[in-house]
PDB file of N, CA and C in Angstrom:
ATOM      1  N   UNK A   1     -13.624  -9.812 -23.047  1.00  0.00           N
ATOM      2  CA  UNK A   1     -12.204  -9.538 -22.899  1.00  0.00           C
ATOM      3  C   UNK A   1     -11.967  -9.019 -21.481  1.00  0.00           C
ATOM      4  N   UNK A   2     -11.238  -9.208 -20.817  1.00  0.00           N
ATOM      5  CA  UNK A   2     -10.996  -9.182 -19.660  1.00  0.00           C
ATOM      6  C   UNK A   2      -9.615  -7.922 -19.458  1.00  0.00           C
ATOM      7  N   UNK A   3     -10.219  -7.230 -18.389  1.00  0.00           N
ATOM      8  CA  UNK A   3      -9.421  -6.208 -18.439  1.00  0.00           C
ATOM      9  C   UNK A   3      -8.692  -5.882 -16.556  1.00  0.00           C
ATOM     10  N   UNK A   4      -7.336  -5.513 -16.892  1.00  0.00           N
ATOM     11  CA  UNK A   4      -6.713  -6.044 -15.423  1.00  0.00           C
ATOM     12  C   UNK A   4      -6.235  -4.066 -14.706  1.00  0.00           C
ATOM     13  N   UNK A   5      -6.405  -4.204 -13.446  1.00  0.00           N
ATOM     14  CA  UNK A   5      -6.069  -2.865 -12.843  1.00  0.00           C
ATOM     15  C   UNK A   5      -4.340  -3.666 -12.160  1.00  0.00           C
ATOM     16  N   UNK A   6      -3.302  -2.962 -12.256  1.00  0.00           N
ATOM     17  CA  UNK A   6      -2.415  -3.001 -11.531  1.00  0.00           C
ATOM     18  C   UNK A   6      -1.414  -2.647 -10.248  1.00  0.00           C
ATOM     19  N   UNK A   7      -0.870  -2.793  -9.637  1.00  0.00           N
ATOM     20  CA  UNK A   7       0.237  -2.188  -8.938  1.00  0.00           C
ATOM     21  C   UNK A   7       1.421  -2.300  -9.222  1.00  0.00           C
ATOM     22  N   UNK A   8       2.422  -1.753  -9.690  1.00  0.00           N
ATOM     23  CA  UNK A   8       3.846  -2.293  -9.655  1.00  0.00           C
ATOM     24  C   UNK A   8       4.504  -1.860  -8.890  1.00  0.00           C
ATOM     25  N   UNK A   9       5.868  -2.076  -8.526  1.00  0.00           N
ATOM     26  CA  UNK A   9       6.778  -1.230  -7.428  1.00  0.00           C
ATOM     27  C   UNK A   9       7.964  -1.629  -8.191  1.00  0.00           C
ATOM     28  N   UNK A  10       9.125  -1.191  -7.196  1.00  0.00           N
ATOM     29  CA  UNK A  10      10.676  -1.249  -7.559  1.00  0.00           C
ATOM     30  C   UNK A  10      11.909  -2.740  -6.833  1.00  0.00           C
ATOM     31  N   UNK A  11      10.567  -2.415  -5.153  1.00  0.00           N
ATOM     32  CA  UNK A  11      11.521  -3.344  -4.202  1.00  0.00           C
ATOM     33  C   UNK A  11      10.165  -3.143  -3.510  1.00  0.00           C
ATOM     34  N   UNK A  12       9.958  -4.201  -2.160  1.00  0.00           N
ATOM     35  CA  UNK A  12       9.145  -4.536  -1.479  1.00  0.00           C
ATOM     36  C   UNK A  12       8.489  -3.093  -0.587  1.00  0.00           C
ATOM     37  N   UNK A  13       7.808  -2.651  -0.559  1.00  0.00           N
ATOM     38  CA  UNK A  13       7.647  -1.776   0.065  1.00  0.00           C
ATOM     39  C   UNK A  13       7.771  -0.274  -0.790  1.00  0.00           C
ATOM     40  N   UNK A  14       8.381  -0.169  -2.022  1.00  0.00           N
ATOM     41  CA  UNK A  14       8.968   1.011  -2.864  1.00  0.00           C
ATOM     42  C   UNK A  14       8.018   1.682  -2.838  1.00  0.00           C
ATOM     43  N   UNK A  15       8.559   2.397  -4.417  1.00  0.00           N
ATOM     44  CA  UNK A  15       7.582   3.460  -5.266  1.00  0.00           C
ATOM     45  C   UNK A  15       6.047   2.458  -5.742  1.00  0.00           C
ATOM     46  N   UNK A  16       5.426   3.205  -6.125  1.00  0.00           N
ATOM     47  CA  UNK A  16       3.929   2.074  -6.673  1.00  0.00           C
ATOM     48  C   UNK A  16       3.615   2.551  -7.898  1.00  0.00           C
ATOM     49  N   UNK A  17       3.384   2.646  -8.883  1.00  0.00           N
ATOM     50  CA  UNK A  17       2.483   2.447 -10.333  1.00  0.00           C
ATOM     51  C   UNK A  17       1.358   1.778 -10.320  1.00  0.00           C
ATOM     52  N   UNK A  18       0.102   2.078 -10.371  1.00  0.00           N
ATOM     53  CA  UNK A  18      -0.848   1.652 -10.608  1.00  0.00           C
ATOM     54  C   UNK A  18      -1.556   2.250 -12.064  1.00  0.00           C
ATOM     55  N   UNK A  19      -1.875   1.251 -12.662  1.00  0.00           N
ATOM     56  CA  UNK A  19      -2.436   1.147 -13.687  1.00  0.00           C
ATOM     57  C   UNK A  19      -3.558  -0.157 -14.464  1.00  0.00           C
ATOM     58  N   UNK A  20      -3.907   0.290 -15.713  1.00  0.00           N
ATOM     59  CA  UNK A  20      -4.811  -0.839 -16.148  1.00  0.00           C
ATOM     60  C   UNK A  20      -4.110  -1.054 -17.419  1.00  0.00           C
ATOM     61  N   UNK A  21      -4.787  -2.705 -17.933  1.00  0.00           N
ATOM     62  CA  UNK A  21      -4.345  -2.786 -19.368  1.00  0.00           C
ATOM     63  C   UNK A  21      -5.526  -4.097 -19.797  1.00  0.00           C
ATOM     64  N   UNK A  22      -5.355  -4.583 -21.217  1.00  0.00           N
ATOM     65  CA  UNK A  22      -6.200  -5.889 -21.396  1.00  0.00           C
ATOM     66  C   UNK A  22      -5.501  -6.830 -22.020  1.00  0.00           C
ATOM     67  N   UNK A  23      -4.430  -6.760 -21.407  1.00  0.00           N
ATOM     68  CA  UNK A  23      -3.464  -7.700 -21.445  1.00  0.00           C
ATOM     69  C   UNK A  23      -2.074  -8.352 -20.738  1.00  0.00           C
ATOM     70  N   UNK A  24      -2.390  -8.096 -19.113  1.00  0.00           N
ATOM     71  CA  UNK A  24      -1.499  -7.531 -17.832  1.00  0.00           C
ATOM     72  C   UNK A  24      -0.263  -8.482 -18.228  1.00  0.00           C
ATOM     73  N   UNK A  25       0.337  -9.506 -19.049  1.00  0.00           N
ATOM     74  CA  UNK A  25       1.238 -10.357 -19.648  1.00  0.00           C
ATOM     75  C   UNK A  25       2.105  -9.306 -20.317  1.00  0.00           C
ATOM     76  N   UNK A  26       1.588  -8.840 -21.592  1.00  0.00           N
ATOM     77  CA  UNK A  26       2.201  -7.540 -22.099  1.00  0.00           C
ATOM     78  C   UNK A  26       2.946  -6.586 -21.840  1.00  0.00           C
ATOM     79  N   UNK A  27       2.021  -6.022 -21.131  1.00  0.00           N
ATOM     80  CA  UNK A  27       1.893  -5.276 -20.380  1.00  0.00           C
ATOM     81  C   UNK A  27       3.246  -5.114 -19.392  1.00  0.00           C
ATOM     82  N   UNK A  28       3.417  -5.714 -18.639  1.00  0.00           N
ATOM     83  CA  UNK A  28       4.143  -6.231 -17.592  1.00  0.00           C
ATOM     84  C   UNK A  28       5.620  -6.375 -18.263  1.00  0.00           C
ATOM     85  N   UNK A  29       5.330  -6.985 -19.199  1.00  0.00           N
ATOM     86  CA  UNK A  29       7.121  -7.325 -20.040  1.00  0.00           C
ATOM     87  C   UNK A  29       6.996  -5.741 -20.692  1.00  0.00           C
ATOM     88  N   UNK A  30       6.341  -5.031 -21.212  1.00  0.00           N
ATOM     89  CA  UNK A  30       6.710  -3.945 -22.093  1.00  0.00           C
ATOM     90  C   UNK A  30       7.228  -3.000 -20.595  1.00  0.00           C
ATOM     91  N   UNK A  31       6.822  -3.189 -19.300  1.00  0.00           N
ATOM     92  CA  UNK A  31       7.483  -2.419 -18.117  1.00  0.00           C
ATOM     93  C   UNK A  31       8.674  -2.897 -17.466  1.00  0.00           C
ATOM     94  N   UNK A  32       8.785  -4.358 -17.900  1.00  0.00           N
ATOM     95  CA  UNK A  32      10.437  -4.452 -17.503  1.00  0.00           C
ATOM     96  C   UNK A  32      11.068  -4.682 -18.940  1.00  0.00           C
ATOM     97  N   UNK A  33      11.209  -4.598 -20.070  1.00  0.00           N
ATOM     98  CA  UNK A  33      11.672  -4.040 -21.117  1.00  0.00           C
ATOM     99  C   UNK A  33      12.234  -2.558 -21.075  1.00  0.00           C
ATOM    100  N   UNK A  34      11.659  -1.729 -20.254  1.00  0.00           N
ATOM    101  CA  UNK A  34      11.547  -0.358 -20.106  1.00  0.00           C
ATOM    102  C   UNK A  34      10.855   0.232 -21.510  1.00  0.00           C
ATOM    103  N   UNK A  35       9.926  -0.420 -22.260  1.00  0.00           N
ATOM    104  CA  UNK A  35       9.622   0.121 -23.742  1.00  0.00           C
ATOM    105  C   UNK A  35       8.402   1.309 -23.420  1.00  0.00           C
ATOM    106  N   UNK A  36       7.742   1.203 -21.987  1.00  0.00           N
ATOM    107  CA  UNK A  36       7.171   2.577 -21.514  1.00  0.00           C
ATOM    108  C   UNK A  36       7.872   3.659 -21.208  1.00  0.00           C
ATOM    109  N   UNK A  37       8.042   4.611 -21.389  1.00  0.00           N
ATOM    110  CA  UNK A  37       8.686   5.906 -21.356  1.00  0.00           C
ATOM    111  C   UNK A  37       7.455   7.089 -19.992  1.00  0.00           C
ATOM    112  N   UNK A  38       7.907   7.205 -19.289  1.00  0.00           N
ATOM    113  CA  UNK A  38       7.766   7.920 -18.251  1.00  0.00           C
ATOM    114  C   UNK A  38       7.923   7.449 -16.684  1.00  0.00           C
ATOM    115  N   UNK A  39       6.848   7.556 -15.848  1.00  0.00           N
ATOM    116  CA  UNK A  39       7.327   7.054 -14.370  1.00  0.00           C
ATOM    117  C   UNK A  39       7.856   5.898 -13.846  1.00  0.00           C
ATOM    118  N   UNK A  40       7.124   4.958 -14.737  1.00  0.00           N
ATOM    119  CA  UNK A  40       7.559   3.072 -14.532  1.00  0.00           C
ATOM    120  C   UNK A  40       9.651   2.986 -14.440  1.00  0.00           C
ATOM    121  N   UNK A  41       9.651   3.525 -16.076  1.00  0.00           N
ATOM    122  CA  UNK A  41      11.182   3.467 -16.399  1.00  0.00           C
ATOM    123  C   UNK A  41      11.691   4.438 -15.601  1.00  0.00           C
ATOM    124  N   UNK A  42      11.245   5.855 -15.195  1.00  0.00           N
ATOM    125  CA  UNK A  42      12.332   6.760 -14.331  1.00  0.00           C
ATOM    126  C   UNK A  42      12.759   5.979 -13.231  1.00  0.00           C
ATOM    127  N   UNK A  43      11.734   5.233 -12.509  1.00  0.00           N
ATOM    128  CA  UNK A  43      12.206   4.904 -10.702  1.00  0.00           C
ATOM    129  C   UNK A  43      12.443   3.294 -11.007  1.00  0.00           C
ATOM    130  N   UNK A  44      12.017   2.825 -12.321  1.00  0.00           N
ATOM    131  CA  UNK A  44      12.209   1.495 -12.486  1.00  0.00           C
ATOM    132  C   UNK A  44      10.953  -0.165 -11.483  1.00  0.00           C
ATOM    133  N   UNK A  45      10.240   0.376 -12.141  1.00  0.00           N
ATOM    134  CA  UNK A  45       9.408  -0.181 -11.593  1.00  0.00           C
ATOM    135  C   UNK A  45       8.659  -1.316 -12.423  1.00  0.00           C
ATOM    136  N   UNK A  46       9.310  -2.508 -12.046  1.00  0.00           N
ATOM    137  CA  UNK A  46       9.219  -3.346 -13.227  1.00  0.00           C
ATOM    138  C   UNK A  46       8.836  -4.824 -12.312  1.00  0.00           C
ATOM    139  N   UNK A  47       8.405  -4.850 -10.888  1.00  0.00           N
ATOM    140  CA  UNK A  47       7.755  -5.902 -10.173  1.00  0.00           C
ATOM    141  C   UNK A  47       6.053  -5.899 -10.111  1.00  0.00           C
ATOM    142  N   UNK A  48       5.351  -6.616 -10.177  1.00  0.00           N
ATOM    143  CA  UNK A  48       3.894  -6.808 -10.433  1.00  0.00           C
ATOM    144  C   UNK A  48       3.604  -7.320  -9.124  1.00  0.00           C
ATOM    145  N   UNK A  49       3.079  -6.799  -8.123  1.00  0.00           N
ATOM    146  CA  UNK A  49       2.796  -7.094  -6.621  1.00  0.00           C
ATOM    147  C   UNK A  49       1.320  -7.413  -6.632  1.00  0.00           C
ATOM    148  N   UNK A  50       0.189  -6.547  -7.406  1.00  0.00           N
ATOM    149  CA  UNK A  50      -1.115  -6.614  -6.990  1.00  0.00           C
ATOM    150  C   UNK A  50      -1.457  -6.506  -8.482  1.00  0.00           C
ATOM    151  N   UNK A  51      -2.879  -7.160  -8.799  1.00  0.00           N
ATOM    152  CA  UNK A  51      -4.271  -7.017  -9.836  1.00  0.00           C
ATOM    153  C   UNK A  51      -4.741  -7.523  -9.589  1.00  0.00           C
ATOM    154  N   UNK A  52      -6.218  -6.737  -9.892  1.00  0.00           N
ATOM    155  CA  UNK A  52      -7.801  -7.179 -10.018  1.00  0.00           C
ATOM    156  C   UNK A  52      -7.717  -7.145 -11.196  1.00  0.00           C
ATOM    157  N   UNK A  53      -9.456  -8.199 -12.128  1.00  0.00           N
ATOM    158  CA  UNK A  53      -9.411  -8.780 -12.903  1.00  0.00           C
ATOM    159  C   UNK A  53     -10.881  -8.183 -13.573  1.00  0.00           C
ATOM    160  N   UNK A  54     -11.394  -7.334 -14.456  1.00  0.00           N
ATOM    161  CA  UNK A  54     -12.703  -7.081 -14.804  1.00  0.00           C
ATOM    162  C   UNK A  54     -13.117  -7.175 -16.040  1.00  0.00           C
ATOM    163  N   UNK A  55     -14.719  -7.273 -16.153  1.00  0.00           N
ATOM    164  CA  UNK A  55     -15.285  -7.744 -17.265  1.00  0.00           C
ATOM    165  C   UNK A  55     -15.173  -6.428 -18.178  1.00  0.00           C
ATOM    166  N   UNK A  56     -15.673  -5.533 -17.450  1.00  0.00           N
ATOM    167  CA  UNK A  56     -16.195  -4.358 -18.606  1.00  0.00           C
ATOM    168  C   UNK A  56     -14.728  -3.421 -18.086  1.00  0.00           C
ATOM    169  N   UNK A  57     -14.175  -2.736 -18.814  1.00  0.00           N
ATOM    170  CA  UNK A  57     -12.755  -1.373 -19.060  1.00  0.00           C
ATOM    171  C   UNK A  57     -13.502  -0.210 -18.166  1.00  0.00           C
ATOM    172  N   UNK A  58     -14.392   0.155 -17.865  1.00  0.00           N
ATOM    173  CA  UNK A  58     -14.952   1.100 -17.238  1.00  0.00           C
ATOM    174  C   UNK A  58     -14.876   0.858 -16.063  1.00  0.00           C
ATOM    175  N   UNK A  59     -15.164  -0.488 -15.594  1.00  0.00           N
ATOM    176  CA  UNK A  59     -14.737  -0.975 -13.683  1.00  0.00           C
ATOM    177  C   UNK A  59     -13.649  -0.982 -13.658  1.00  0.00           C
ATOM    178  N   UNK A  60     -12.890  -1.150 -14.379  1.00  0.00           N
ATOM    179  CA  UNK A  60     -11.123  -1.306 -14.531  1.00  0.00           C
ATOM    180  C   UNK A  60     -10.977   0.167 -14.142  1.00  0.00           C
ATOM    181  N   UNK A  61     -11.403   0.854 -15.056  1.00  0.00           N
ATOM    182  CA  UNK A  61     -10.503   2.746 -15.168  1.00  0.00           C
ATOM    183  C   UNK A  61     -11.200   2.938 -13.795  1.00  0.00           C
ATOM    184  N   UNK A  62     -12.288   2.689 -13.151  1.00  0.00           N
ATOM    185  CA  UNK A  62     -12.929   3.222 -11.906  1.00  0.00           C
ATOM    186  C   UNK A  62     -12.104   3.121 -11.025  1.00  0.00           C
ATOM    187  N   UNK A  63     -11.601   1.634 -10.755  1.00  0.00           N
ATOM    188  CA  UNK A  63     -10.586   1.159  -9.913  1.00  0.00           C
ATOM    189  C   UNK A  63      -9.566   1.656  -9.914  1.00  0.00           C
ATOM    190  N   UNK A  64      -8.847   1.613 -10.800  1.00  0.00           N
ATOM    191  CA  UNK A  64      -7.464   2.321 -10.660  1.00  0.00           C
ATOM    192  C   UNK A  64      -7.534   4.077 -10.520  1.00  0.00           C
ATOM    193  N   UNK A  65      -8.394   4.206 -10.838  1.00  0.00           N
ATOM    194  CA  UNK A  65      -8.768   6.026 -10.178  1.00  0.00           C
ATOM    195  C   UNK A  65      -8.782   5.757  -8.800  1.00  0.00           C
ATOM    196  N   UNK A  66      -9.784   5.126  -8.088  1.00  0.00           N
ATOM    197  CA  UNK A  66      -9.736   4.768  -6.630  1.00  0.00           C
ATOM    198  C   UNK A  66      -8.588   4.353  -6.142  1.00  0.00           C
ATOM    199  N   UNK A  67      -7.730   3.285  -6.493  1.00  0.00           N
ATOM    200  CA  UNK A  67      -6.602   3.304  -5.976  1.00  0.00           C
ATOM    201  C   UNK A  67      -5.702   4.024  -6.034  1.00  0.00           C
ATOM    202  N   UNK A  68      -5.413   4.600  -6.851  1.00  0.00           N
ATOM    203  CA  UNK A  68      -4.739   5.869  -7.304  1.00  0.00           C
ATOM    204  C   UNK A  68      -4.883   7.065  -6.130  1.00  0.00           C
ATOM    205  N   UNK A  69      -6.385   6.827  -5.419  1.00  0.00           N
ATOM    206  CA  UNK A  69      -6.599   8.519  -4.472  1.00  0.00           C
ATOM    207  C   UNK A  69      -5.741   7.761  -3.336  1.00  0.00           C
ATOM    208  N   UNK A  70      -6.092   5.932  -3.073  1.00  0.00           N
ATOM    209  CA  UNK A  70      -5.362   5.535  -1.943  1.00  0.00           C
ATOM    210  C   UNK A  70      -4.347   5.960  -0.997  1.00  0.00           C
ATOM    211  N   UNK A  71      -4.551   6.277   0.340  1.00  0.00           N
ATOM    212  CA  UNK A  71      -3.165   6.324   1.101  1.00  0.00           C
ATOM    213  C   UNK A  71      -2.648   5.164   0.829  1.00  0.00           C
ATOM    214  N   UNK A  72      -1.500   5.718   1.385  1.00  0.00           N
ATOM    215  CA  UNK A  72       0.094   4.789   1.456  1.00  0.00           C
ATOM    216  C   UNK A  72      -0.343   3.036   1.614  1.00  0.00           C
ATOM    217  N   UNK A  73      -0.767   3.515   2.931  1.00  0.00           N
ATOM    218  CA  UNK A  73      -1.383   2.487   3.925  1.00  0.00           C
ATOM    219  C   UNK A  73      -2.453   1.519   3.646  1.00  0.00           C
ATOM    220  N   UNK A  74      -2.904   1.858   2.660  1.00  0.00           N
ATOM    221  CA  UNK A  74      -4.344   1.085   2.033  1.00  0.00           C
ATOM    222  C   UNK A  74      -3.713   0.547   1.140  1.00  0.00           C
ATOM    223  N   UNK A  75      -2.652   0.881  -0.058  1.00  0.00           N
ATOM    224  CA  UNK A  75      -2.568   0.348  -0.757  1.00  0.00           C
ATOM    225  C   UNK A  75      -1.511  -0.936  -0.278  1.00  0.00           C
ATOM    226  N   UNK A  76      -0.446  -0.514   0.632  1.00  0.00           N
ATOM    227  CA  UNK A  76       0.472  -1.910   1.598  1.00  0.00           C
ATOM    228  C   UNK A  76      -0.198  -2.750   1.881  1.00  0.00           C
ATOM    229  N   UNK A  77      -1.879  -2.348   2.424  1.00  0.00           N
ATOM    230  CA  UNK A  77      -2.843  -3.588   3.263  1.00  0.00           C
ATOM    231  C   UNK A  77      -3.378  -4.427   2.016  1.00  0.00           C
ATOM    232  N   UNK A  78      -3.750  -4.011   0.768  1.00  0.00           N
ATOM    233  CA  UNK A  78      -4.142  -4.771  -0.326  1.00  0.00           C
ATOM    234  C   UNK A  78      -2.943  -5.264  -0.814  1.00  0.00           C
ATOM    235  N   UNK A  79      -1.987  -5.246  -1.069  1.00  0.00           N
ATOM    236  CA  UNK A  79      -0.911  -6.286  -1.683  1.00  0.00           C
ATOM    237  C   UNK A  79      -0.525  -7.066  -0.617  1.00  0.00           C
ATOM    238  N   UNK A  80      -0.381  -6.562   0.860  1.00  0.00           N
ATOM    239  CA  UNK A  80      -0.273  -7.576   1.573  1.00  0.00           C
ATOM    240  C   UNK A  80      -1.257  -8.739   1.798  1.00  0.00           C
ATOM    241  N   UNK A  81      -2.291  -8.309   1.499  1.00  0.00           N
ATOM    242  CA  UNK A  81      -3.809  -9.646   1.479  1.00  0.00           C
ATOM    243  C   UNK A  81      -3.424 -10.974   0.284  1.00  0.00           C
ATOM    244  N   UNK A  82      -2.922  -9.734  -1.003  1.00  0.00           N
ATOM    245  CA  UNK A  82      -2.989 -10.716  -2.037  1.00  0.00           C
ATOM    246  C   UNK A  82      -1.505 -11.425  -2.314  1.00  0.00           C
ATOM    247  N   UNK A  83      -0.594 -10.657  -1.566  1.00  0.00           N
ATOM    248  CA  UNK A  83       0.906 -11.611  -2.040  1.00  0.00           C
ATOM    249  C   UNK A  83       1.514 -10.908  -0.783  1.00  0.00           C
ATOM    250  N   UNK A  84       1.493 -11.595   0.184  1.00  0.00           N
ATOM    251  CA  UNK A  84       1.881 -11.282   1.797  1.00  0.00           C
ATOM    252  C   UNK A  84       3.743 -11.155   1.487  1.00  0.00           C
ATOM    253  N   UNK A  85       4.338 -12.251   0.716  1.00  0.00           N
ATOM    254  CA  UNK A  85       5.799 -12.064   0.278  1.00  0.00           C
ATOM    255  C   UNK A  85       6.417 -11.296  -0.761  1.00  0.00           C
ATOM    256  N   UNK A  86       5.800 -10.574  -1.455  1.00  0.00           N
ATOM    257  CA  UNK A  86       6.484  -9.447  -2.279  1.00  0.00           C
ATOM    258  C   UNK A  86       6.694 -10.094  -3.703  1.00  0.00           C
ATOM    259  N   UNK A  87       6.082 -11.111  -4.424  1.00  0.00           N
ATOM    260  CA  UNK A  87       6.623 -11.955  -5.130  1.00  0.00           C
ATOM    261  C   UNK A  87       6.144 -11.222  -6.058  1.00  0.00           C
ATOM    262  N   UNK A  88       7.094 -10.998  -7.730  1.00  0.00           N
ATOM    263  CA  UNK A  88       7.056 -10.743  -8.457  1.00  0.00           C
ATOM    264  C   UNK A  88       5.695 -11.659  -9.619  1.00  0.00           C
ATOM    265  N   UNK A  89       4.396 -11.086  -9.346  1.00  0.00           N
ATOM    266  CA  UNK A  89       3.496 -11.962 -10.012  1.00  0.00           C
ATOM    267  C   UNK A  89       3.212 -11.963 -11.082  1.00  0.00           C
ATOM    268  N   UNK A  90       4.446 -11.436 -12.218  1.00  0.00           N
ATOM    269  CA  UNK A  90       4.161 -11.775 -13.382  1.00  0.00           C
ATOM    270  C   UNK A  90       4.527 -13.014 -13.978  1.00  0.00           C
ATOM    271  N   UNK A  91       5.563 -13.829 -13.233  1.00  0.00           N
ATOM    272  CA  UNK A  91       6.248 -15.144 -13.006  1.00  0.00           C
ATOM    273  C   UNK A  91       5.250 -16.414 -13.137  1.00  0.00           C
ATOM    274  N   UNK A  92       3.837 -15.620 -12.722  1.00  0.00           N
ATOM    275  CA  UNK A  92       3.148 -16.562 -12.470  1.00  0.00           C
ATOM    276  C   UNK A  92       1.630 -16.628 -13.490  1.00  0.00           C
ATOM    277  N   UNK A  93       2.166 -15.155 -14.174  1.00  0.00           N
ATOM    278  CA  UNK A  93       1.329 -15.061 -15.345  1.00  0.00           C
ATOM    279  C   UNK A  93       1.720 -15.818 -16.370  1.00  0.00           C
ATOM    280  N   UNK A  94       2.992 -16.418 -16.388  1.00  0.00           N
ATOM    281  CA  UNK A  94       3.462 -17.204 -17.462  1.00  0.00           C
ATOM    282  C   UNK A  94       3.319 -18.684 -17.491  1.00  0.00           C
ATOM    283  N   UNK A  95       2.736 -19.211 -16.576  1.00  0.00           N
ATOM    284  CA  UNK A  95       2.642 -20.486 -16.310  1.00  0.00           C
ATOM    285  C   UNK A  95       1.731 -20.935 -16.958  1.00  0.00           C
ATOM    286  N   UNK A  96       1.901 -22.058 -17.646  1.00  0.00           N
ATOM    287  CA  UNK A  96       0.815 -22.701 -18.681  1.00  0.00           C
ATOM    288  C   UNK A  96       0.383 -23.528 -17.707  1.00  0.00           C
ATOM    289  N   UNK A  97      -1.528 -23.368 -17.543  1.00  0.00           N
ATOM    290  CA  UNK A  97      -2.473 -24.161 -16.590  1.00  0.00           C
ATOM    291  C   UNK A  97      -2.683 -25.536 -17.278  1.00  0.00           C
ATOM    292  N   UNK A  98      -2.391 -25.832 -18.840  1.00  0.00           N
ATOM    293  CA  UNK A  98      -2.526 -26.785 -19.018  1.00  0.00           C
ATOM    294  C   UNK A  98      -1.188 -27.752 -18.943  1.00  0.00           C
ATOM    295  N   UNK A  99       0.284 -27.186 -18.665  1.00  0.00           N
ATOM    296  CA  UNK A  99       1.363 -27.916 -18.316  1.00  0.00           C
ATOM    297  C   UNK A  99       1.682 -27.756 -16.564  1.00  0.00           C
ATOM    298  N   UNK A 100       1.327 -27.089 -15.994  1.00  0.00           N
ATOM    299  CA  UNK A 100       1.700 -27.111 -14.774  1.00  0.00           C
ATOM    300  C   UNK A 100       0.680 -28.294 -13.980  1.00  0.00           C
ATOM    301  N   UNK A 101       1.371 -28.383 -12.917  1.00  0.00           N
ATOM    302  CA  UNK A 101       0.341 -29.768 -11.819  1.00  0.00           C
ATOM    303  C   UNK A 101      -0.160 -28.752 -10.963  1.00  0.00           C
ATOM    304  N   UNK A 102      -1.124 -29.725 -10.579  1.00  0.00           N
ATOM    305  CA  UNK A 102      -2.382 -28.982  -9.912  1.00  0.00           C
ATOM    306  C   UNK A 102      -3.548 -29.443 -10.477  1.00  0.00           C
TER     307      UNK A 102
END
């Protein structure tokens, strides 16, 4: 089972949420649903900018502790590597690999 570390924000550059789940699809809609109750829903943070992808929940929780100590600045340089345009990447969690081209 595959387990995902996150980033979310508000607007390009915003507030950040980082977190894990084993099901970042879920996950992701239960944070723009607002059906989480604390920091996500206060500042509204319901865009998916950055995740890594792990085998075992223990590299997952490691990671997001580490990113979590991240400056500002470290964490801008990793979402900028992985989605240089700010794009909301849960859009792209929904795409069926067996209906899309490619």
């Amino acid at each position: 089972m595959p387990y995902y570390t996150y980033i979310l924000t508000n607007k390009p550059n915003g507030t950040f949420y980082t977190g894990i789940t084993n099901d970042l699809q879920r996950r992701i809609f239960e944070h723009k649903k607002g059906k989480i109750e604390g920091f996500t829903k206060k500042y509204g943070l319901k865009i998916l900018v950055y995740f890594e992808v792990y085998e075992d929940v223990r590299d997952a929780i490691a990671r997001e502790k580490l990113i979590k100590k991240w400056k500002r600045s470290i964490k801008l340089n990793a979402i900028q590597r992985m989605n240089s345009e700010w794009k909301d990447l849960y859009f792209e969690l929904l795409v069926d690999p067996a209906t899309s081209a490619g």
